[in-house]
PDB file of N, CA and C in Angstrom:
ATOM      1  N   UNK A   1     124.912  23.245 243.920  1.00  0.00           N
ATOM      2  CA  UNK A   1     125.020  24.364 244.857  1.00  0.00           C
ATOM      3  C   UNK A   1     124.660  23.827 246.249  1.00  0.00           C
ATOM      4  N   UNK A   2     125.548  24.462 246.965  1.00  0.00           N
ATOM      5  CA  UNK A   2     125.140  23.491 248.432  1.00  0.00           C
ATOM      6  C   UNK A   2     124.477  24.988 249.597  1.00  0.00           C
ATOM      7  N   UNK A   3     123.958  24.386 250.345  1.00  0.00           N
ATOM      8  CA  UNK A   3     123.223  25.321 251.079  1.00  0.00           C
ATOM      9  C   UNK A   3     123.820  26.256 252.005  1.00  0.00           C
ATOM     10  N   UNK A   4     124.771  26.642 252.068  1.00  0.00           N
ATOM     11  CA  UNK A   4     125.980  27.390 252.055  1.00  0.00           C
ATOM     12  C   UNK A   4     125.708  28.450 251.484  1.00  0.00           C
ATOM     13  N   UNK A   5     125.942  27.901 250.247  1.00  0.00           N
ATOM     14  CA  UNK A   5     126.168  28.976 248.806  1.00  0.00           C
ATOM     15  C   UNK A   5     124.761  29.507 248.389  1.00  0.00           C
ATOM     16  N   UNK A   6     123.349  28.902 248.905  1.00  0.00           N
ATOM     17  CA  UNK A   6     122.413  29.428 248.941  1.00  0.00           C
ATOM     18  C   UNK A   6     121.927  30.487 249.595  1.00  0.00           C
ATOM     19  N   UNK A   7     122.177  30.395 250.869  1.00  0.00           N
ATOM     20  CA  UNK A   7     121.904  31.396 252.106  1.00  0.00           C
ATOM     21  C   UNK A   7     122.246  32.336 251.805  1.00  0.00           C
ATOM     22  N   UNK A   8     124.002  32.001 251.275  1.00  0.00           N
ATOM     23  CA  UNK A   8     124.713  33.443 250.683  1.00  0.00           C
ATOM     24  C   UNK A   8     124.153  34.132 249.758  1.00  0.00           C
ATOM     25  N   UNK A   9     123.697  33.536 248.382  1.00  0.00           N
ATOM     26  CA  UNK A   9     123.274  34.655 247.429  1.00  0.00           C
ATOM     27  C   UNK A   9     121.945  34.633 247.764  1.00  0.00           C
ATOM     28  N   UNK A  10     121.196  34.312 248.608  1.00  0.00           N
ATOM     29  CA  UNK A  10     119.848  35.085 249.067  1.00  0.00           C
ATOM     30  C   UNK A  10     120.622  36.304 249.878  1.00  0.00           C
ATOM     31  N   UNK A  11     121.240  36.146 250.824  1.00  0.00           N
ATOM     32  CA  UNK A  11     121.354  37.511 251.480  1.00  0.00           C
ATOM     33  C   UNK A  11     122.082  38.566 250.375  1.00  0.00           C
ATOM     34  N   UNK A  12     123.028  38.064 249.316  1.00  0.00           N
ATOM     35  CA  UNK A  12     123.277  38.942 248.736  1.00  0.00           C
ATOM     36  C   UNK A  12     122.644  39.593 247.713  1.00  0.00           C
ATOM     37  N   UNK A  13     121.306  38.992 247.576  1.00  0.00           N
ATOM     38  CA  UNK A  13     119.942  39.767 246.752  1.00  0.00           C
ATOM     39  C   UNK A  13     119.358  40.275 247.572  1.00  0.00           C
ATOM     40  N   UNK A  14     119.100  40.464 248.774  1.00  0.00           N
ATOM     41  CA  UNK A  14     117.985  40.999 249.676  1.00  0.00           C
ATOM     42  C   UNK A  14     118.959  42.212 249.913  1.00  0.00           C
ATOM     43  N   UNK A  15     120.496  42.265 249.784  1.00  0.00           N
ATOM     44  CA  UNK A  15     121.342  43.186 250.254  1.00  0.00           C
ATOM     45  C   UNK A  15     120.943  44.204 248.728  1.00  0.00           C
ATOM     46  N   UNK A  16     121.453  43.431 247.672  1.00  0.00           N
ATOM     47  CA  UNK A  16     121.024  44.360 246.844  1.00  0.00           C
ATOM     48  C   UNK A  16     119.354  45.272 246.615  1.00  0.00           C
ATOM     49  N   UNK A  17     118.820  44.637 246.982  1.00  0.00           N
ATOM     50  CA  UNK A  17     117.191  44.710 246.814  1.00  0.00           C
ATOM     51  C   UNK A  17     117.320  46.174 247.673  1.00  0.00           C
ATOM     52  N   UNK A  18     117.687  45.841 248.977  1.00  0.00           N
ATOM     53  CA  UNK A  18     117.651  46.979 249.874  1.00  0.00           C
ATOM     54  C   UNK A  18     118.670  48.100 250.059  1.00  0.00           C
ATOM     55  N   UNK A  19     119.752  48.155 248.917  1.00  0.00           N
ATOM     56  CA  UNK A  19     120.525  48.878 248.296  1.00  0.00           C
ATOM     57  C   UNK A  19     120.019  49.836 247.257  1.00  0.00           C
ATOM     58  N   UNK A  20     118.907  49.228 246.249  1.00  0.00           N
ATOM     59  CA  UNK A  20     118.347  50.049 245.045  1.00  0.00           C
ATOM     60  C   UNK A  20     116.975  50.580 245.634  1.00  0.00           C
ATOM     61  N   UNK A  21     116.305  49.993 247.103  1.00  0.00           N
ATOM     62  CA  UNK A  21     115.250  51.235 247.797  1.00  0.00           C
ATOM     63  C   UNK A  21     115.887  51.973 248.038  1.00  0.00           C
ATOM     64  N   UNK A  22     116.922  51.414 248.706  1.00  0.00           N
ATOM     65  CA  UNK A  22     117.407  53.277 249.847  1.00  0.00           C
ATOM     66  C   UNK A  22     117.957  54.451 248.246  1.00  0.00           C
ATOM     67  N   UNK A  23     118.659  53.743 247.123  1.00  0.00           N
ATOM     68  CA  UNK A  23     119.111  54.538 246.030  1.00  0.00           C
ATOM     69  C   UNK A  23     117.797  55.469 245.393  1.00  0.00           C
ATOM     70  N   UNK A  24     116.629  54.884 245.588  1.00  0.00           N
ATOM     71  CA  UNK A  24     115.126  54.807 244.651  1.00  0.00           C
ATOM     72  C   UNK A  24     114.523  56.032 245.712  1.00  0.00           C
ATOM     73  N   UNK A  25     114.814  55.710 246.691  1.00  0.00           N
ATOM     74  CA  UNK A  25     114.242  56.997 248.004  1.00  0.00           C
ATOM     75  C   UNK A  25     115.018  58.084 248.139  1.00  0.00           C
ATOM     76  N   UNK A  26     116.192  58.248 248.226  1.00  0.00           N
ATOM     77  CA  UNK A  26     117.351  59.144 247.727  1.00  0.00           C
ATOM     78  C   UNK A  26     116.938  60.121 246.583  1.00  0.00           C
ATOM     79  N   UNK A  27     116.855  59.325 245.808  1.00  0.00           N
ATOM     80  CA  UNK A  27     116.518  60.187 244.195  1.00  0.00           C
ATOM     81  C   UNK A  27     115.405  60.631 244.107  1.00  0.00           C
ATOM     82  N   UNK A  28     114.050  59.929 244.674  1.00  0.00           N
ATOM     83  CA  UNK A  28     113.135  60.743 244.900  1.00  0.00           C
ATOM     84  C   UNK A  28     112.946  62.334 245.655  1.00  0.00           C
ATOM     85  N   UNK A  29     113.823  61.976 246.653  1.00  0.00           N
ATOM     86  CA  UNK A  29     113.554  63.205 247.516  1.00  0.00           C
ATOM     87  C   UNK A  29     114.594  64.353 247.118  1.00  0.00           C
ATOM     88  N   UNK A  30     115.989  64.015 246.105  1.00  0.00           N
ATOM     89  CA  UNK A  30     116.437  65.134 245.241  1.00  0.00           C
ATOM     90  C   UNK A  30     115.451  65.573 243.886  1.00  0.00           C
ATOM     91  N   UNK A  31     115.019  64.565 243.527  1.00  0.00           N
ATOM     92  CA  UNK A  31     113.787  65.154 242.630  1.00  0.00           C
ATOM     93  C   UNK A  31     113.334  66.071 242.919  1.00  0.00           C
ATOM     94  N   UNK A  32     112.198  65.864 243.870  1.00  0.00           N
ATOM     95  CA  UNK A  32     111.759  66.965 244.819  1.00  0.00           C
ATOM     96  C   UNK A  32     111.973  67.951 244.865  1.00  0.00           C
ATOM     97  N   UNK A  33     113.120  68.204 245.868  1.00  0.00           N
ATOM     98  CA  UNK A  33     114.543  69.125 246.503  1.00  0.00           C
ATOM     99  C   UNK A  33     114.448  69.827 245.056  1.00  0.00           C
ATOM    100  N   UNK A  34     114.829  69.729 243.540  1.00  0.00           N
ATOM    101  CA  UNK A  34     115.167  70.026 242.653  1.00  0.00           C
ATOM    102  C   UNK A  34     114.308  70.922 242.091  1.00  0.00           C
ATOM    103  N   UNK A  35     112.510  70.191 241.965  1.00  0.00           N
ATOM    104  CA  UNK A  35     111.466  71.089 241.959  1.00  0.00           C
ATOM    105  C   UNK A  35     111.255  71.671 242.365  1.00  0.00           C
ATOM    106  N   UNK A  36     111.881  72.114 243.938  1.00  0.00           N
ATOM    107  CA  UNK A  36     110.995  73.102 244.616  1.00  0.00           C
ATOM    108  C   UNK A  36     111.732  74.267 244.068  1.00  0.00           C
ATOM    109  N   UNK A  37     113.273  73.914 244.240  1.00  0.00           N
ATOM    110  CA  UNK A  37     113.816  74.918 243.828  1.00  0.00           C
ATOM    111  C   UNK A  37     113.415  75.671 242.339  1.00  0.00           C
ATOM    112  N   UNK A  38     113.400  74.696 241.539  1.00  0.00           N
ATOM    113  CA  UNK A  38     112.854  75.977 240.462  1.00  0.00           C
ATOM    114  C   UNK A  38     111.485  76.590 240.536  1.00  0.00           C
ATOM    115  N   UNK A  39     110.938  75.986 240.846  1.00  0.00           N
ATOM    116  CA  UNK A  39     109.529  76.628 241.585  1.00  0.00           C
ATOM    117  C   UNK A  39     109.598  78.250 242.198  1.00  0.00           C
ATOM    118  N   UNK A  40     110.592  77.752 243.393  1.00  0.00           N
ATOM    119  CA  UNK A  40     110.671  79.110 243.797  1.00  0.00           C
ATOM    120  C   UNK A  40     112.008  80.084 242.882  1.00  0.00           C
ATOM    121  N   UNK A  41     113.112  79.477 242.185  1.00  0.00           N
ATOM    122  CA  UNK A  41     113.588  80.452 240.948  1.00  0.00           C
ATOM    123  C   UNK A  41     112.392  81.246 240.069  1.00  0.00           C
ATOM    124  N   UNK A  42     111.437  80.392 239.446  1.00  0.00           N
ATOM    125  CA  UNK A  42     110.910  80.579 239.043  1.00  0.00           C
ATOM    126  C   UNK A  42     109.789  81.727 239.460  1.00  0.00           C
ATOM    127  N   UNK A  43     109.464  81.784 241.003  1.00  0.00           N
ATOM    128  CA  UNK A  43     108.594  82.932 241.295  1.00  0.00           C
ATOM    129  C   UNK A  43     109.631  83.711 241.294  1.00  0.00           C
ATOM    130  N   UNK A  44     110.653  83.789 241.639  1.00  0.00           N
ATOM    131  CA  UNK A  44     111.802  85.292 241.699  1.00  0.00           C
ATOM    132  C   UNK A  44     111.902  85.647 240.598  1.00  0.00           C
ATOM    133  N   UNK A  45     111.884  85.022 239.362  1.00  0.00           N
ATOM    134  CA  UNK A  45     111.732  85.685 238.187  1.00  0.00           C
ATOM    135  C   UNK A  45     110.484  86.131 237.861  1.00  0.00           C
ATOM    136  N   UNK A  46     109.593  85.779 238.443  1.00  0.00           N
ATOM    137  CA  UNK A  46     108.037  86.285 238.007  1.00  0.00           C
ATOM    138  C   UNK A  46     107.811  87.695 238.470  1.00  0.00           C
ATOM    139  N   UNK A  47     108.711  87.433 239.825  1.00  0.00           N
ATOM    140  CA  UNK A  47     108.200  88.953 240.964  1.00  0.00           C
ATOM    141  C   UNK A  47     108.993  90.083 240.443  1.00  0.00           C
ATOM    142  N   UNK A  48     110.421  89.507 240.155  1.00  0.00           N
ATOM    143  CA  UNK A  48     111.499  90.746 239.698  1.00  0.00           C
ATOM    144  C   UNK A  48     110.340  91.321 238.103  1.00  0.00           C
ATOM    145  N   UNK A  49     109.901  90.388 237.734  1.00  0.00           N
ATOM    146  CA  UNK A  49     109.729  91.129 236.107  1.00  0.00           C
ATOM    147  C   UNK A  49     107.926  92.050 236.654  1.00  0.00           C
ATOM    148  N   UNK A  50     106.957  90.919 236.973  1.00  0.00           N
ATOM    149  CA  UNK A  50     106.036  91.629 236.648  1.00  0.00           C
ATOM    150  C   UNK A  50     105.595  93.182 238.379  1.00  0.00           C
ATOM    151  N   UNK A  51     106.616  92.813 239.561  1.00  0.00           N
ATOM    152  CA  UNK A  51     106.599  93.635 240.616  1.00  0.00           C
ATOM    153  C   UNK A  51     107.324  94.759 240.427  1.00  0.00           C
ATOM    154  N   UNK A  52     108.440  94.236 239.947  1.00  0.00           N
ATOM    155  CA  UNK A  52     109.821  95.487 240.032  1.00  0.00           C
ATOM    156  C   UNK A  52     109.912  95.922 238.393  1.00  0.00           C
ATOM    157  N   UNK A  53     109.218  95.169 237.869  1.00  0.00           N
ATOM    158  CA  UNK A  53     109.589  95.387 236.254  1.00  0.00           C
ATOM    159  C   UNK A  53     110.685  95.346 235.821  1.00  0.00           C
ATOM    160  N   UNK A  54     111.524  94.578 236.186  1.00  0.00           N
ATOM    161  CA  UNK A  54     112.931  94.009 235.821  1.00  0.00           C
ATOM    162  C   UNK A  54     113.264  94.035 234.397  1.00  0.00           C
ATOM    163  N   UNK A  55     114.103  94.215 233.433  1.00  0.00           N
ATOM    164  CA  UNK A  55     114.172  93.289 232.536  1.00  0.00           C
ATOM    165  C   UNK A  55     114.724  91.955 232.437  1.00  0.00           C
ATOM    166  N   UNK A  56     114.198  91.063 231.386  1.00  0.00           N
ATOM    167  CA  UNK A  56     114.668  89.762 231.596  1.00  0.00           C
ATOM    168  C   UNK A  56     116.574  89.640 231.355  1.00  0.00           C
ATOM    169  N   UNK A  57     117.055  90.755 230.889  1.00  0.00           N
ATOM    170  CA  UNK A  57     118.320  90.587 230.656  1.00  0.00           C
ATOM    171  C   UNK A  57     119.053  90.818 232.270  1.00  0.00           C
ATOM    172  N   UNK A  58     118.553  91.987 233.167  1.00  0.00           N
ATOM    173  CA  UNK A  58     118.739  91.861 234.531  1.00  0.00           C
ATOM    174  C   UNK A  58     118.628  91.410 235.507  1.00  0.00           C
ATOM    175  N   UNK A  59     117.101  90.424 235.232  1.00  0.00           N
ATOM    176  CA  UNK A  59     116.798  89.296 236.124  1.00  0.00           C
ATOM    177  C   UNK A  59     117.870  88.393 235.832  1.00  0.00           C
ATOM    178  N   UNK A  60     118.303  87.603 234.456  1.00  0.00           N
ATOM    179  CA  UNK A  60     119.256  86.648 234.036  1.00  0.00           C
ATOM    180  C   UNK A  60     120.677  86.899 235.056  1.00  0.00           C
ATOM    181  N   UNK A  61     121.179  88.002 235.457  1.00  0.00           N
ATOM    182  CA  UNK A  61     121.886  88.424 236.180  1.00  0.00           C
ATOM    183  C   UNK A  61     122.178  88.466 237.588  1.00  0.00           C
ATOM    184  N   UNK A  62     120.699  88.595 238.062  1.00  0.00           N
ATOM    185  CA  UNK A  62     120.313  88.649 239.646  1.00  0.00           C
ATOM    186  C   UNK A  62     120.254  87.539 239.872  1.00  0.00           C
ATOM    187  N   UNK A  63     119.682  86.517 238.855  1.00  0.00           N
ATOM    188  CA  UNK A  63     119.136  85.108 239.315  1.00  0.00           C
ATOM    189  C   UNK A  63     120.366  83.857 238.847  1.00  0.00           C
ATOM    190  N   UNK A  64     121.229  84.713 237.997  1.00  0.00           N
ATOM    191  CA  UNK A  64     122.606  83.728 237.508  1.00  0.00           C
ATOM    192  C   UNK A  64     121.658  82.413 237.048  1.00  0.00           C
ATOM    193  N   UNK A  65     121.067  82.726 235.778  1.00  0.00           N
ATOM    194  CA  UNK A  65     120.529  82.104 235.093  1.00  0.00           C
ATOM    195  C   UNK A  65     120.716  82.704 233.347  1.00  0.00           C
ATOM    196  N   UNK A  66     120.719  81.642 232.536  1.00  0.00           N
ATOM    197  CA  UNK A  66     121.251  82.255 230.961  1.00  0.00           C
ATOM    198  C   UNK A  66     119.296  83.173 230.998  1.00  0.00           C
ATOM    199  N   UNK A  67     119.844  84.010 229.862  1.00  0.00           N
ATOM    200  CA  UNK A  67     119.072  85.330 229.618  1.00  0.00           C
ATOM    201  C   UNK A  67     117.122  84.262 229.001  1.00  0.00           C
ATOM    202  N   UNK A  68     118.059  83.571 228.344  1.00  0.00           N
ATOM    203  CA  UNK A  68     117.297  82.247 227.525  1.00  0.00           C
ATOM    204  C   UNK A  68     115.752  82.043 228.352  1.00  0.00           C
ATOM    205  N   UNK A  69     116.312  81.361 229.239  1.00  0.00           N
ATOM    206  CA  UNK A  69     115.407  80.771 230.748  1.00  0.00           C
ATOM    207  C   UNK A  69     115.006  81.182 231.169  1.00  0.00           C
ATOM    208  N   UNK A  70     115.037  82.679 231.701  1.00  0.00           N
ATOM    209  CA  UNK A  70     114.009  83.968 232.076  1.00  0.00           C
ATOM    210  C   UNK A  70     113.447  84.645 231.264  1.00  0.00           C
ATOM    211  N   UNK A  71     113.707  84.088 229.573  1.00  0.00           N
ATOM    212  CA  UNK A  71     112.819  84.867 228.978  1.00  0.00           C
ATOM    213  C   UNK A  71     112.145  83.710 228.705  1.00  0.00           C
ATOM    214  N   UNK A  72     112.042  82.503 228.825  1.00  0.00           N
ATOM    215  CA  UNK A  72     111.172  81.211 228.364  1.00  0.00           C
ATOM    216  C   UNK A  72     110.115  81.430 229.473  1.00  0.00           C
ATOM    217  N   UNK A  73     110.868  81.329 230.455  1.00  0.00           N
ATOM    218  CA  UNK A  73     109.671  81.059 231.591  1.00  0.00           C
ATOM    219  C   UNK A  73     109.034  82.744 231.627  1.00  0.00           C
ATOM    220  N   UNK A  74     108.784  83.795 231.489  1.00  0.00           N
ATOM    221  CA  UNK A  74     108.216  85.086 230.943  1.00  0.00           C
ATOM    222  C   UNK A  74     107.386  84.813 230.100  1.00  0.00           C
ATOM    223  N   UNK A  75     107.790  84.320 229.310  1.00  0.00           N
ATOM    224  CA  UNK A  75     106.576  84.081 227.764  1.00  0.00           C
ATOM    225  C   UNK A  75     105.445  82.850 228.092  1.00  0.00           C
ATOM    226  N   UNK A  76     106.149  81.822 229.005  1.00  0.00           N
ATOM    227  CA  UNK A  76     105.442  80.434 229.605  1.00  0.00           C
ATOM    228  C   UNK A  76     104.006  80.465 230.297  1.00  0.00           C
ATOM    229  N   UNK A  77     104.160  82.253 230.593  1.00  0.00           N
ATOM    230  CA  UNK A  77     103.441  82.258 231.952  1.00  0.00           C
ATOM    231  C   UNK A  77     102.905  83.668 232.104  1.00  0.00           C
ATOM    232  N   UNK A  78     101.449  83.666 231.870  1.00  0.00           N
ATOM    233  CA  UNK A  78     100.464  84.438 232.188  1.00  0.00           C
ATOM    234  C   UNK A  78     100.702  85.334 233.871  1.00  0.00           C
ATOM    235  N   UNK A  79     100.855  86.171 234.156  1.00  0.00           N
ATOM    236  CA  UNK A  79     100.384  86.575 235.007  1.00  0.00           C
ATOM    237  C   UNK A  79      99.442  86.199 236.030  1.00  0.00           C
ATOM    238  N   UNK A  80     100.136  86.036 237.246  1.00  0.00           N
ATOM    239  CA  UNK A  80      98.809  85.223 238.356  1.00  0.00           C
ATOM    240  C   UNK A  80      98.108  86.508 239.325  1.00  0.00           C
TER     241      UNK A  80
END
């Protein structure tokens, strides 16, 4: 291998290297993005059921979520 061909596949590992942070930082911050959102789905189903007294079959509706998932997270979760 001549030093040519060295330089090259160092830069083309440091290219990759700094290809799978920026991918690794990306995905972190949709992680995130992802949690918050059910977080706050999750209080809209808390408020519709235990504020408005919703049922979970009408929240499933309001919140365009299966009936399933608003009644999991209902049973999940004590009253705050």
């Amino acid at each position: 291998m001549n030093t040519y061909d060295m330089i090259q596949n160092g830069g083309k590992e440091i290219g990759r290297q700094q290809e799978r942070s920026i991918h690794e930082e990306i995905l972190a911050q949709e992680r995130q993005r992802a949690d918050e959102e059910r977080q706050r789905l999750d209080n809209t189903i808390r408020y519709l059921s235990w504020e408005l007294n919703m049922s979970p079959m009408d929240i499933s509706v309001i919140v365009n979520k299966e009936l399933a998932y608003s009644e999991l997270m209902l049973a999940s979760g004590a009253k705050e």
